[in-house]
Every structure is written in structure tokens, then in C-alpha cells.
Protein backbone atom coordinates (compact mmCIF):
# COMPACT_ATOMS: atom_id res chain seq x y z
CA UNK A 1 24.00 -2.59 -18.36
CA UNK A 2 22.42 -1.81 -15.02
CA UNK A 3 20.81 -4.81 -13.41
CA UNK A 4 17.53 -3.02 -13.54
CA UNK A 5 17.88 -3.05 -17.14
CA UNK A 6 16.45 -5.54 -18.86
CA UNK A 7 13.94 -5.66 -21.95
CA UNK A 8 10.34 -7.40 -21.17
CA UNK A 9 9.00 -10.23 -22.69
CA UNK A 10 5.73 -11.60 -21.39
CA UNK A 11 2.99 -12.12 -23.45
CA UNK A 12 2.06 -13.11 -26.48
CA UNK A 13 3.66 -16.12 -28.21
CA UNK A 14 7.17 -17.29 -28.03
CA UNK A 15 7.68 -14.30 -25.97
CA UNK A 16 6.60 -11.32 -28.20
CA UNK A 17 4.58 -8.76 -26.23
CA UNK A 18 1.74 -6.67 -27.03
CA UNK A 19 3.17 -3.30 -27.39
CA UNK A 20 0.36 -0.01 -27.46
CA UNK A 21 0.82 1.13 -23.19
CA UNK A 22 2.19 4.54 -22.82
CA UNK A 23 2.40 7.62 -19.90
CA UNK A 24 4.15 5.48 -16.92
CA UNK A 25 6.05 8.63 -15.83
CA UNK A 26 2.42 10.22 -15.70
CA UNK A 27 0.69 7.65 -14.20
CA UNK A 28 3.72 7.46 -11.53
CA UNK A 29 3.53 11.02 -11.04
CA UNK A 30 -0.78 11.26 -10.81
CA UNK A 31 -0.24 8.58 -8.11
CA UNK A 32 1.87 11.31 -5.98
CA UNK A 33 -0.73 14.07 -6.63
CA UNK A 34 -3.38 11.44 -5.27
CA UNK A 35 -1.59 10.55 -2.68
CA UNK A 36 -1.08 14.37 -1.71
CA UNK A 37 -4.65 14.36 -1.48
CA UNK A 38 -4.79 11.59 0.99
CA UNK A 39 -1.97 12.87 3.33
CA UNK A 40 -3.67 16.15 2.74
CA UNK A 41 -6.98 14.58 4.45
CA UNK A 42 -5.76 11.57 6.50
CA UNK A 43 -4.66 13.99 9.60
CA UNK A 44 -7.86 15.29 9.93
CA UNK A 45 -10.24 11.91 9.24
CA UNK A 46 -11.61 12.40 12.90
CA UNK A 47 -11.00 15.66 13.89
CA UNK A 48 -12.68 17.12 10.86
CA UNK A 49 -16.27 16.32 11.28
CA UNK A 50 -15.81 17.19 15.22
CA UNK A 51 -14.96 20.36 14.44
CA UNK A 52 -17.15 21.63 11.68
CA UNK A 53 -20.00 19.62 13.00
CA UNK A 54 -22.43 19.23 15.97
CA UNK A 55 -22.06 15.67 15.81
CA UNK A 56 -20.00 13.74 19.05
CA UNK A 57 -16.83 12.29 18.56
CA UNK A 58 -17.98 8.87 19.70
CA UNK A 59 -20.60 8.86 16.54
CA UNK A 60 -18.12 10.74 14.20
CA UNK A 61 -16.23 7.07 14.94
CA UNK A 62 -18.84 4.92 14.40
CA UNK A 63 -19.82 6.34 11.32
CA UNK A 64 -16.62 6.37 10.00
CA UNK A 65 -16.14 2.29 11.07
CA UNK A 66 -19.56 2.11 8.95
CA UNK A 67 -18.41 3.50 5.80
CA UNK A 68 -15.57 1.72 5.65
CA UNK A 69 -16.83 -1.56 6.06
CA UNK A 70 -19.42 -1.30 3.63
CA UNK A 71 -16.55 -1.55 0.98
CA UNK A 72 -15.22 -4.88 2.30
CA UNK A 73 -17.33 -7.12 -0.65
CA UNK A 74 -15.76 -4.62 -3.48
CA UNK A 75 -12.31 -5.98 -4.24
CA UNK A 76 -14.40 -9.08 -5.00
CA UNK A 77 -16.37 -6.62 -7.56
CA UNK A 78 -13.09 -5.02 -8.23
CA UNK A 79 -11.18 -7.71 -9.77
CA UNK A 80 -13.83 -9.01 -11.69
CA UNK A 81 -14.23 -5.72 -13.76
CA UNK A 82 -10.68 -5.02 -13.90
CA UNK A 83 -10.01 -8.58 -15.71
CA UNK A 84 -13.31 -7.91 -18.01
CA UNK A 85 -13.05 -4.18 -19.10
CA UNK A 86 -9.16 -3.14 -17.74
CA UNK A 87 -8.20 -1.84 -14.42
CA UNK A 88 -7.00 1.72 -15.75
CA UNK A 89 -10.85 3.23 -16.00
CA UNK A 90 -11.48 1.19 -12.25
CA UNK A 91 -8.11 3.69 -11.17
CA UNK A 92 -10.13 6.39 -12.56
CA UNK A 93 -13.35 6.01 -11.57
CA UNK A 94 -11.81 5.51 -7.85
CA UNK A 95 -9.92 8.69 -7.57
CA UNK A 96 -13.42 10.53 -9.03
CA UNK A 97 -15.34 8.92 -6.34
CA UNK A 98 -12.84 10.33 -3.82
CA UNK A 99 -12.90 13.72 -5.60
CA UNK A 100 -17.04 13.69 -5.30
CA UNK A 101 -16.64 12.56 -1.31
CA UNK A 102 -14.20 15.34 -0.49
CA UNK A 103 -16.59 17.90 -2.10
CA UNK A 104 -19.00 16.36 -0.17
CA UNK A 105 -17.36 16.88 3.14
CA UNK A 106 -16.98 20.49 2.36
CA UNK A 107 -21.17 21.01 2.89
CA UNK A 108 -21.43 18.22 6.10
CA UNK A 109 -23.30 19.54 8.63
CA UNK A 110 -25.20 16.16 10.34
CA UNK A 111 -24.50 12.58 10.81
CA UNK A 112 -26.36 11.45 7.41
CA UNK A 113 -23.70 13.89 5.21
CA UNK A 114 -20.38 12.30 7.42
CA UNK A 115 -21.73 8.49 6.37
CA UNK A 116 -22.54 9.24 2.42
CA UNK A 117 -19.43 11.75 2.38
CA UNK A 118 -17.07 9.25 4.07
CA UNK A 119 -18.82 6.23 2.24
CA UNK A 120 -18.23 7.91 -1.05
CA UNK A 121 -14.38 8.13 -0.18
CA UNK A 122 -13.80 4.73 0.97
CA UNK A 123 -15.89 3.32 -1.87
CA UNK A 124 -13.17 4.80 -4.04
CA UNK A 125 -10.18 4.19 -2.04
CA UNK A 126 -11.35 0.52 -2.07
CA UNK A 127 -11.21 0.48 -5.57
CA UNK A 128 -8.38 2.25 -6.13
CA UNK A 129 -6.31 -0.40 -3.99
CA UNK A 130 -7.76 -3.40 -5.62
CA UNK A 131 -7.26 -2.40 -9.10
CA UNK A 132 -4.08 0.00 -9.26
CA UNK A 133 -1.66 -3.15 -9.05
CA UNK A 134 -3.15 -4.52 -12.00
CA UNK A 135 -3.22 -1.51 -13.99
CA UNK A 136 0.85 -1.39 -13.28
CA UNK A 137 1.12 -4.75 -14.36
CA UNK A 138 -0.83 -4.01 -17.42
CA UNK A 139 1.14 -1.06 -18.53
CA UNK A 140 4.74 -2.77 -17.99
CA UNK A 141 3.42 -6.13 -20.08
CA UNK A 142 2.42 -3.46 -22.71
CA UNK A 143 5.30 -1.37 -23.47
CA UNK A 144 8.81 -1.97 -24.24
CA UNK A 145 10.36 -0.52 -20.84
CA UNK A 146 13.56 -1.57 -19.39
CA UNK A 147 12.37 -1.36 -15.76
CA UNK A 148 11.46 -4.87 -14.07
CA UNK A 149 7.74 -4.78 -12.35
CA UNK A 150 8.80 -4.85 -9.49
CA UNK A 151 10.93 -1.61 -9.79
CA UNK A 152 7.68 -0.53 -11.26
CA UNK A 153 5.85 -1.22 -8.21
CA UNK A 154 8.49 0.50 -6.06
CA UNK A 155 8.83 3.68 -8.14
CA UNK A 156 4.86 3.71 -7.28
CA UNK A 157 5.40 3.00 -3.77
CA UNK A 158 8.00 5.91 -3.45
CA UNK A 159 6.00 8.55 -5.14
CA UNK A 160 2.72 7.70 -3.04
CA UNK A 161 4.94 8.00 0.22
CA UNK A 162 5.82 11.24 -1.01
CA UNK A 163 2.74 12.32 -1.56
CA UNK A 164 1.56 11.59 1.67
CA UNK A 165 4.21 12.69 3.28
CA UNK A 166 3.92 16.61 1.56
CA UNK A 167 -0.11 16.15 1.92
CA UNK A 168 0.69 15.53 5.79
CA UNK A 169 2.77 18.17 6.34
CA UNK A 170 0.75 20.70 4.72
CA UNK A 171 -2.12 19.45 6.73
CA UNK A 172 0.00 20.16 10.08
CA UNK A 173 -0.73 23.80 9.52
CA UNK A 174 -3.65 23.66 9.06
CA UNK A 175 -4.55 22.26 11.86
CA UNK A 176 -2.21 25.33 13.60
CA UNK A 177 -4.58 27.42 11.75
CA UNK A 178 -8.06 25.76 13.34
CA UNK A 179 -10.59 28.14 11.20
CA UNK A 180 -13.48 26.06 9.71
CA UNK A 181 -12.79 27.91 6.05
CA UNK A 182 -9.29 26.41 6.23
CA UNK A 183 -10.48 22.97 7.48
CA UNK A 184 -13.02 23.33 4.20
CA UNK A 185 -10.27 24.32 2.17
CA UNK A 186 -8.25 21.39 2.71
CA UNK A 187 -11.52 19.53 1.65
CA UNK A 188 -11.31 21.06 -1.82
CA UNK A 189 -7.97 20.76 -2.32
CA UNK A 190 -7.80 17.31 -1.81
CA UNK A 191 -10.78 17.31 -3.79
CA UNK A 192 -8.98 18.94 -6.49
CA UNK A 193 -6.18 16.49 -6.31
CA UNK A 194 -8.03 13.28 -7.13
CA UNK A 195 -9.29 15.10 -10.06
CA UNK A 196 -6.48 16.12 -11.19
CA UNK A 197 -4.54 12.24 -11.05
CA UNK A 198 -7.42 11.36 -13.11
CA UNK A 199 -7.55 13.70 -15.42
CA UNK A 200 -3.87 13.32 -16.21
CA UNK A 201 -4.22 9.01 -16.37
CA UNK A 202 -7.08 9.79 -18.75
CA UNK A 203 -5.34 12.05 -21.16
CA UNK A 204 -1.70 10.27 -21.19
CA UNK A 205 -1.95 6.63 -19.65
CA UNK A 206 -2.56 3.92 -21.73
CA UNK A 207 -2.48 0.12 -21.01
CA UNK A 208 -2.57 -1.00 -24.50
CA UNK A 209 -5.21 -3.20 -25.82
CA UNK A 210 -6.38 -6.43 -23.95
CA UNK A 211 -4.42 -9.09 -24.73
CA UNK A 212 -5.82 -12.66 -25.74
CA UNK A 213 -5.41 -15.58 -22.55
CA UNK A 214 -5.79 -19.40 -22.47
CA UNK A 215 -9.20 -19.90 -20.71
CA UNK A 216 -9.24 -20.57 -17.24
CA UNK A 217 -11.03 -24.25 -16.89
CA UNK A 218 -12.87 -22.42 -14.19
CA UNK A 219 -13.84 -19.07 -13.31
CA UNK A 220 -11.24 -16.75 -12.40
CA UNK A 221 -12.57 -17.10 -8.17
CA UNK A 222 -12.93 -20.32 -8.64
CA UNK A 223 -9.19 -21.37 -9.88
CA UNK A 224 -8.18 -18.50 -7.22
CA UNK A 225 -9.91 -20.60 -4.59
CA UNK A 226 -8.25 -24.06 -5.25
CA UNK A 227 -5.24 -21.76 -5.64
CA UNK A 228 -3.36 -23.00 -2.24
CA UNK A 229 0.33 -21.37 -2.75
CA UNK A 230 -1.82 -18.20 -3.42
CA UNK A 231 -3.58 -18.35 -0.37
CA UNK A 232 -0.87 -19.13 1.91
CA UNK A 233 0.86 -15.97 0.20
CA UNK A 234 -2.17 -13.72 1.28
CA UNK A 235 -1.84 -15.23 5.00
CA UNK A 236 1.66 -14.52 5.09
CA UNK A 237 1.26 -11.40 3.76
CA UNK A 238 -0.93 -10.21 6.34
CA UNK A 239 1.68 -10.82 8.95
CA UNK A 240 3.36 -8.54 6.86
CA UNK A 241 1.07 -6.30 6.33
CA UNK A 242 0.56 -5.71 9.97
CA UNK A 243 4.30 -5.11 10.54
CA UNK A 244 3.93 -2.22 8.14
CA UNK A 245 1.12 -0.62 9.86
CA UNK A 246 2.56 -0.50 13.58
CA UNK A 247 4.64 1.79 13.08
CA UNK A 248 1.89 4.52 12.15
CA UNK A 249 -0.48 3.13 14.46
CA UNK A 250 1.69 1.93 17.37
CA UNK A 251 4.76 4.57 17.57
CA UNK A 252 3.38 7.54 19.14
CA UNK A 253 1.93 5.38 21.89
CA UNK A 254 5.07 3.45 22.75
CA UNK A 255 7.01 7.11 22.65
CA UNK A 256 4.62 9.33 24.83
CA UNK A 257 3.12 6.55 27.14
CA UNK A 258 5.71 3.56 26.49
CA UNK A 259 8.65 4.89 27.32
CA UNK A 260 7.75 8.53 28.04
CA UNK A 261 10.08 9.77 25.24
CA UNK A 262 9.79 13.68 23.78
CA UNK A 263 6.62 14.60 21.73
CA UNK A 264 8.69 15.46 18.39
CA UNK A 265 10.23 12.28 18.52
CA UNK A 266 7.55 10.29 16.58
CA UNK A 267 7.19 13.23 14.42
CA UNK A 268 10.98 12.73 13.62
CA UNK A 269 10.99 9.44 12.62
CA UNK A 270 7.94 8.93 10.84
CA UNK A 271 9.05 12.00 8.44
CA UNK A 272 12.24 9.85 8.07
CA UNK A 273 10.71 6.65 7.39
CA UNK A 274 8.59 8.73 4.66
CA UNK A 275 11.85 10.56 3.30
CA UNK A 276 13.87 6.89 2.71
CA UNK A 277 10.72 5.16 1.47
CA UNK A 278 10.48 8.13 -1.37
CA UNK A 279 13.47 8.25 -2.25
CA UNK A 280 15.27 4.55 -2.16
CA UNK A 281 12.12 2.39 -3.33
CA UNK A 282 13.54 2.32 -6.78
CA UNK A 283 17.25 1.65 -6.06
CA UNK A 284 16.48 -0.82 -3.70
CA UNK A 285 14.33 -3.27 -5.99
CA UNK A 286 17.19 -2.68 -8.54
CA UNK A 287 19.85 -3.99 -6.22
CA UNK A 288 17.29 -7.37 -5.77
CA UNK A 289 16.60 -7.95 -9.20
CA UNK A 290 18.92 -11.44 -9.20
CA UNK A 291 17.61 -12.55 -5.65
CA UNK A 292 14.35 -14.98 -5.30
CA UNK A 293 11.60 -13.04 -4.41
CA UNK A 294 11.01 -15.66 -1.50
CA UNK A 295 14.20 -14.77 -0.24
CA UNK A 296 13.66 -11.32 -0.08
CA UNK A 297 10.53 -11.58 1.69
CA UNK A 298 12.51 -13.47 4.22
CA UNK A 299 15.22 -10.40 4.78
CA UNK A 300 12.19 -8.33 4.82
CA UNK A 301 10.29 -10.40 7.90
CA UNK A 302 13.49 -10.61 9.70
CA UNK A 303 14.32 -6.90 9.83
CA UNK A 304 10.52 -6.48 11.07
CA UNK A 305 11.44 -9.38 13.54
CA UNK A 306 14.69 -7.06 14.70
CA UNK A 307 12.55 -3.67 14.88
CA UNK A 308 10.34 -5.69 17.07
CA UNK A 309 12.99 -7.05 19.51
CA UNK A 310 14.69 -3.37 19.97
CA UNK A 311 11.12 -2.50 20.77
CA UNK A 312 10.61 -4.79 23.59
CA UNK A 313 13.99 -4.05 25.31
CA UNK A 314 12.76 -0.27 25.53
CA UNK A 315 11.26 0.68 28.96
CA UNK A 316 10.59 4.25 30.89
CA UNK A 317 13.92 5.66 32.46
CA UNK A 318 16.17 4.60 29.63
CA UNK A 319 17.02 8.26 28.44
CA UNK A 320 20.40 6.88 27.22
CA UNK A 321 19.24 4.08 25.58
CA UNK A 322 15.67 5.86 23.59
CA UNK A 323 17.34 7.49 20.68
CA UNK A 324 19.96 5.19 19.37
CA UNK A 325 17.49 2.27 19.31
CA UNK A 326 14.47 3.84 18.33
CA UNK A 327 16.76 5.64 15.35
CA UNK A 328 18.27 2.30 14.48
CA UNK A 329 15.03 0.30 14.97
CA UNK A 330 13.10 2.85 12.71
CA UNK A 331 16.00 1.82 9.79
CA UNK A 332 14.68 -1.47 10.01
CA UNK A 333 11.85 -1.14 9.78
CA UNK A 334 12.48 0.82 6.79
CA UNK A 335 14.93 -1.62 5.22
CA UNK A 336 12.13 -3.89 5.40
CA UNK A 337 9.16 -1.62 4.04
CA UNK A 338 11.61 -1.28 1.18
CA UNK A 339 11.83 -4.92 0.25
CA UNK A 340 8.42 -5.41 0.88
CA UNK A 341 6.34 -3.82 -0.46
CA UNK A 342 7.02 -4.15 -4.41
CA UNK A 343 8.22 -7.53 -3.51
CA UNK A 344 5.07 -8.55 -2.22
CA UNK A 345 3.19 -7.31 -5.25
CA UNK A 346 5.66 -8.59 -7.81
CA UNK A 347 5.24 -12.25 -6.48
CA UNK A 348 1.48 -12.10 -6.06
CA UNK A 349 1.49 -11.09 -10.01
CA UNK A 350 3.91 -13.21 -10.64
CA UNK A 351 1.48 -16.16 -9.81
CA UNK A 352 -1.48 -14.99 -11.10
CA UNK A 353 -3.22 -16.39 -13.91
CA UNK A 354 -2.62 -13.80 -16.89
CA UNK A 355 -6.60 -14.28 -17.21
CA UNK A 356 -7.68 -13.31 -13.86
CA UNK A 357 -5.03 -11.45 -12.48
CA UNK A 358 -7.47 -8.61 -11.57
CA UNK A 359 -9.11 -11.21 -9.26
CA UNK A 360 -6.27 -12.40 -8.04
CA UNK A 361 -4.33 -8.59 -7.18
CA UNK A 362 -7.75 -7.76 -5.76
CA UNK A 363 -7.98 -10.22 -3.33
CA UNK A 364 -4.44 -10.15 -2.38
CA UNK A 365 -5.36 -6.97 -1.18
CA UNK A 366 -8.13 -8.49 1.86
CA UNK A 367 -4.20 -8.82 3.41
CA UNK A 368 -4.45 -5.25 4.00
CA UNK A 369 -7.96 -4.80 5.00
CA UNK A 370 -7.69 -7.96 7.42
CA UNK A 371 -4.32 -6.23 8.83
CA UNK A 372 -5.97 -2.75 8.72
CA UNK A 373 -9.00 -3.99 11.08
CA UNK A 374 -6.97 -5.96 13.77
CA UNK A 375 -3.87 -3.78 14.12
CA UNK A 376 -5.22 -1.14 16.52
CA UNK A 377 -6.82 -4.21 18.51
CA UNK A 378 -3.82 -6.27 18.71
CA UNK A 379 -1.47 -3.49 19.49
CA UNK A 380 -4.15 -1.78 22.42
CA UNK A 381 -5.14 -5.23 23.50
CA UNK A 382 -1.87 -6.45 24.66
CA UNK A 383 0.06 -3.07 25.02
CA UNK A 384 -2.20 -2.95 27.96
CA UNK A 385 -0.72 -6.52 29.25
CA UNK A 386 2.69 -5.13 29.01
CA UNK A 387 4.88 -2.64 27.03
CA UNK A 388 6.80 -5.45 25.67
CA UNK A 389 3.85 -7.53 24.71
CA UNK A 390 2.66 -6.57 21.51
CA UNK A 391 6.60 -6.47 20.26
CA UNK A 392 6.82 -10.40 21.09
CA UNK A 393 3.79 -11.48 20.03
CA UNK A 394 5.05 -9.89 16.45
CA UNK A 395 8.02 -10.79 16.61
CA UNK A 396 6.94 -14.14 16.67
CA UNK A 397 4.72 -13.77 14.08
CA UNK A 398 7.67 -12.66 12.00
CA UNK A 399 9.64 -15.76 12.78
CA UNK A 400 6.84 -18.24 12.10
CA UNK A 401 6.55 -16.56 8.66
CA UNK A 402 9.92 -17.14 7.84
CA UNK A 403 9.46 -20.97 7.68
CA UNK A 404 6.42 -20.27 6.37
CA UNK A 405 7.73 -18.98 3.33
CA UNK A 406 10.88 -21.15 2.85
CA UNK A 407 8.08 -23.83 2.96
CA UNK A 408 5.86 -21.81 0.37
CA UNK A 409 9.20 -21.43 -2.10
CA UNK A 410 8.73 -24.83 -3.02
CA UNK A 411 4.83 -24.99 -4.31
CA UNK A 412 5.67 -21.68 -6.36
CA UNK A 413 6.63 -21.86 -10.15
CA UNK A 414 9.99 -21.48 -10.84
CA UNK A 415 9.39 -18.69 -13.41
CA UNK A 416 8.07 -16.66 -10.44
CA UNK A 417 10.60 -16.57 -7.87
CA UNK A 418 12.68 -14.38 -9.44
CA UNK A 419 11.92 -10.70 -11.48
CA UNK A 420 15.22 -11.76 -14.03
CA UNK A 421 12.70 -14.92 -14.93
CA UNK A 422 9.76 -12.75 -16.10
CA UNK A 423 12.39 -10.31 -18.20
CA UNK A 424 15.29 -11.00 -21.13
CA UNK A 425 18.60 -8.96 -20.74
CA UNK A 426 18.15 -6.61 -24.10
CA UNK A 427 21.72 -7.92 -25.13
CA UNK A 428 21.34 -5.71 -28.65
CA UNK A 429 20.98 -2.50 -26.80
């Protein structure tokens, strides 16, 4: 039997599980189509509102920083609801909210429509991140699949970065194109894909009914609070977290100013880093199912740690030298985005109290956010000191983590470490 093969057994007592979940091909699949709709959009966040309105770019920013910061209390809200009522209707509701705020951008026109039309979006994106995790977890603890969570997790993560990665490239002609209608049309059609994701989880996904916890002495923020492991796993996380975002945010930079490398270079590799992420999340996670979690974040924050050193030896008048590293750096950075990101989650639900996980996936989201806000800072900030800067300071970063989370292995429960702990080898099949 495959190693990613193995039968289930939380919940319930003396390991019997609630059984009643149904449609995760569908709800893996509506997760691509909404993530089309984001890549669809994401290209254009800016240049959008500059272009079909009257309103200056400098406001069109501000605006924008508004909205989204309006949505930092929610994954508070977020987990709260998901752990009373079931994260599957907050999924919903999210990618609506999104579907409303794209329609909504179609009829902008002053700086009152970009703040409720952009609010509207990253109300819903908000929740989408801080219950979708949960509503994963939920489905594999009700159904009798033979896929680990965390191969669910990376079968999610692969079909998002697909999405994206078709949404973005459709979205490159359109900007080719430049007409307003098309600009508009792009608006509706990612419109059209958030309704679609939620029409499909509606009519196919189930999560099974709720199942019945021991009660938390305290309330679920409470416990999560005088949780330390799980707080030093959200601050090492958001090392991590940042790692994942530079290459997005800091690549084109280090290219075109950096190193003054070709303008279809970044292009290049961030279509490859999209094209491995789709397609090896799965296989990857199936090839760790015996190793600690721990561990794995370890290889992970060491490959970042390498992608960040072949960074810092780049400089302008290497010609030789740009390719080959930047190719094998990009793989690194990969390899660790692989292991990860359904890693990550896996552990994080792992630990959480069946009772509150909601709370507990929400908030392990704030790694993100945190990351999200300071990236463009820290990378800007010291790229300006030197080119090698921001790659040490990283680097470093990644190091640190890796004692860290040696240190962390210890104050974690044994049952989970490892994805083989939370599952039972169907020896019968």
C-alpha cells in the first residue's frame, strides 16, 4: 500500500469516526476556480482603479491599505463562528462576499466605490483564509478517505497555485489589451468565479455533522492564549511565512535593479515555481508521511536559508553566474514551499483542541497577515542598505528558526509530530 494510504481514525471513541462528509474532489476543484478568480484580479489590484478611474495612484494605495486593514480583528470573529456553526458556510459566505466586491468594481467611478468595493473583497478573502483550513480538517475527520491531512492540505495548495497561476496569465492579456470594457470584464469574470466555487461547495461539499468534544475548561481564546507551544509555532511560522512571500514580492526587484538581469527572467521563474507547486504538492507530502512534522519544517527553513545565501552572492556584471543560480535557487525555494506549506497547517491542526480548532486555524493565520504587512518593508528597507542585505538578514532568520523548532519538538504531543500518528494503516484493504 502506498504510504499515503492509510485509513483515518480520529474522532469519536476508541477511534471510530463520524462518517457523513462528502465532495473533497469538488471542494478541491472550487478552490482552483476561486483561485482563478484571484490570479484573474491580483495583476491588476492597482492598476485597475488608475485606469478606469479619476482617482491618483497615491490614493488608489491608500485606500487599498484601508480596506485591508479593516479585516485584521476578523480571524478573531472567524474562528469563533467556524467552531460554533462549521467553517464550510464561513468558506461560502467568503467567496460570495468576493463575488459582490468584484461586481462592485465593475461600476467604480470615485474614491468612496474603490474603499466599499475593495473592503467588500478583503472582508471575504479574510474569511476565506481563516476558516478554509478548518473546513479541510473537518471534511477529512468526516469521511473514510485514505489520504493523510496533510496530503489534503497539499492537494489544496496545488490546485489554488494553479488557479492563480491560469487567472494570472489570462490577466497578462488583458492588460496587452488596455480597453476599459476588457479591464471590466475581467471584473465579472472573476466575479463569476467566486460564485461559481460556492455554488459548487454548496451543492456537493459536506462536512458531516458536528461532532461532540470534551469542554474546554476555558474558552476556546482563552486555552489558545495559555497555549505556549502554539504560540511559538505562529512566531516561527511567520519567519516562514515571510520566506514564502519574497519571492513574489522581492524577485523582480533583485532581477531588473539587483543584478540587472533580462525582464522575462522573473516571468520565467515565477511561472515555474507555480507549475512545480501545482503539480508536486501531493506527491511530495506523500513521500513525508513517516517523517516528524518538526523535522520537515526544519528541511523546509534550511532550503529557504540556501535560496537566501545564492541570493546574496548575486551582484551586477555576473552574466555567467545569473541563470544557473537564480534557476537553482528558485528550486529551493520551491522544495521548501512544498514542505511547507501543508506541513505547517497539518501541525497547527494537529495541536489544536478538537473544540476550538476554528480559533486556533484562525489565528494561526495572523502569521500571514503579520508577514504580509512587513515583507515589502523589510525587503525595501534594507535592499536599499545593500543588495545582499535583505538575503542575510533572512537567512538568519531561517537559521534561528531551526533551533527554534528543534527546541519547540519537545513541548509538542507526541501524537502530533507525525501525520502516521493521527491515521491507522487500513491493513484489511
Amino acid at each position: 500500500m502506498p504510504a499515503y494510504a492509510r485509513r483515518v481514525t480520529r474522532g469519536g471513541p476508541n477511534g471510530a469516526r463520524t462518517r457523513g462528509s462528502r465532495g473533497g474532489p469538488v471542494l478541491i476543484g472550487a478552490l482552483a476556480v476561486d483561485s482563478l478568480g484571484n490570479g484573474l484580479f491580483l495583476p491588476l489590484s492597482l492598476i485597475y482603479f488608475v485606469e478606469l478611474t479619476d482617482v491618483p495612484l497615491a490614493l488608489v494605495g491608500v485606500l487599498l491599505t484601508i480596506a485591508n486593514a479593516v479585516t485584521l480583528p476578523i480571524p478573531v470573529w472567524a474562528g469563533t463562528l467556524a467552531d460554533r456553526f462549521g467553517a464550510l458556510p464561513l468558506v461560502v459566505g467568503a467567496q460570495l462576499l468576493q463575488a459582490a466586491g468584484f461586481l462592485a468594481y465593475a461600476g467604480v467611478s470615485g474614491p468612496v466605490g474603490i474603499l466599499v468595493s475593495s473592503a467588500l473583497v478583503a472582508i471575504g478573502v479574510r474569511f476565506f483564509w481563516s476558516a478554509v483550513f478548518t473546513a479541510i480538517a473537518d471534511l477529512v475527520d468526516g469521511t473514510a478517505t485514505l489520504l493523510s491531512r496533510d496530503t489534503w492540505y497539499a492537494l489544496a495548495n496545488g490546485a489554488r497555485t494553479a488557479g492563480l497561476a491560469v487567472g494570472g496569465l489570462v490577466t497578462g492579456l488583458v492588460v496587452a489589451d488596455g480597453r476599459d470594457a476588457t479591464y471590466r470584464a475581467v471584473a465579472y469574470a472573476a466575479a463569476a468565479c467566486f460564485t461559481a466555487a460556492a455554488v459548487l461547495i454548496t451543492a456537493f461539499v459536506r462536512t458531516g455533522p458536528r461532532r461532540a468534544h470534551e469542554p474546554l475548561e476555558r474558552s476556546g481564546y482563552a486555552t489558545l492564549l495559555r497555549d505556549r507551544p502554539f504560540l511559538s509555532l505562529i512566531g516561527l511560522n511567520s519567519v516562514y511565512a515571510l520566506s514564502s512571500m519574497m519571492l513574489g514580492v522581492a524577485l523582480p526587484t533583485v532581477v531588473l535593479t539587483g543584478i540587472g538581469g533580462p525582464a522575462w527572467l522573473t516571468s520565467v521563474l515565477l511561472a515555474g515555481n507555480a507549475v512545480l507547486i501545482a503539480v508536486l504538492s501531493a506527491p511530495v507530502v506523500a513521500r513525508l508521511g513517516g517523517l516528524r512534522r518538526t523535522r520537515c519544517l526544519v528541511v523546509a527553513a534550511a532550503l529557504w536559508a540556501a535560496w537566501c545565501a545564492s541570493l546574496a552572492v548575486l551582484g551586477p556584471g555576473q552574466p555567467e553566474w545569473v541563470l544557473p543560480v537564480l534557476v537553482a535557487g528558485t528550486l529551493q525555494f520551491t522544495a521548501a514551499e512544498l514542505v511547507h506549506a501543508p506541513v505547517s497547517m497539518g501541525l497547527a491542526a494537529a495541536i489544536a483542541p478538537p473544540a476550538a480548532r476554528g480559533r486556533y486555524l484562525a489565528t494561526f493565520q495572523y502569521s500571514f497577515t503579520i508577514s504580509s504587512i512587513v515583507a515589502p518593508a523589510f525587503f525595501a528597507t534594507l535592499f536599499e542598505l545593500a543588495i545582499a542585505a535583505p538575503w542575510i538578514a533572512l537567512g538568519a532568520l531561517e537559521l534561528a528558526s531551526i533551533a527554534g523548532v528543534l527546541a519547540l519538538e519537545r513541548r509538542l504531543p507526541a501524537d502530533a509530530l507525525r501525520p502516521v500518528e493521527d491515521v491507522r494503516r487500513d491493513t484489511t484493504a
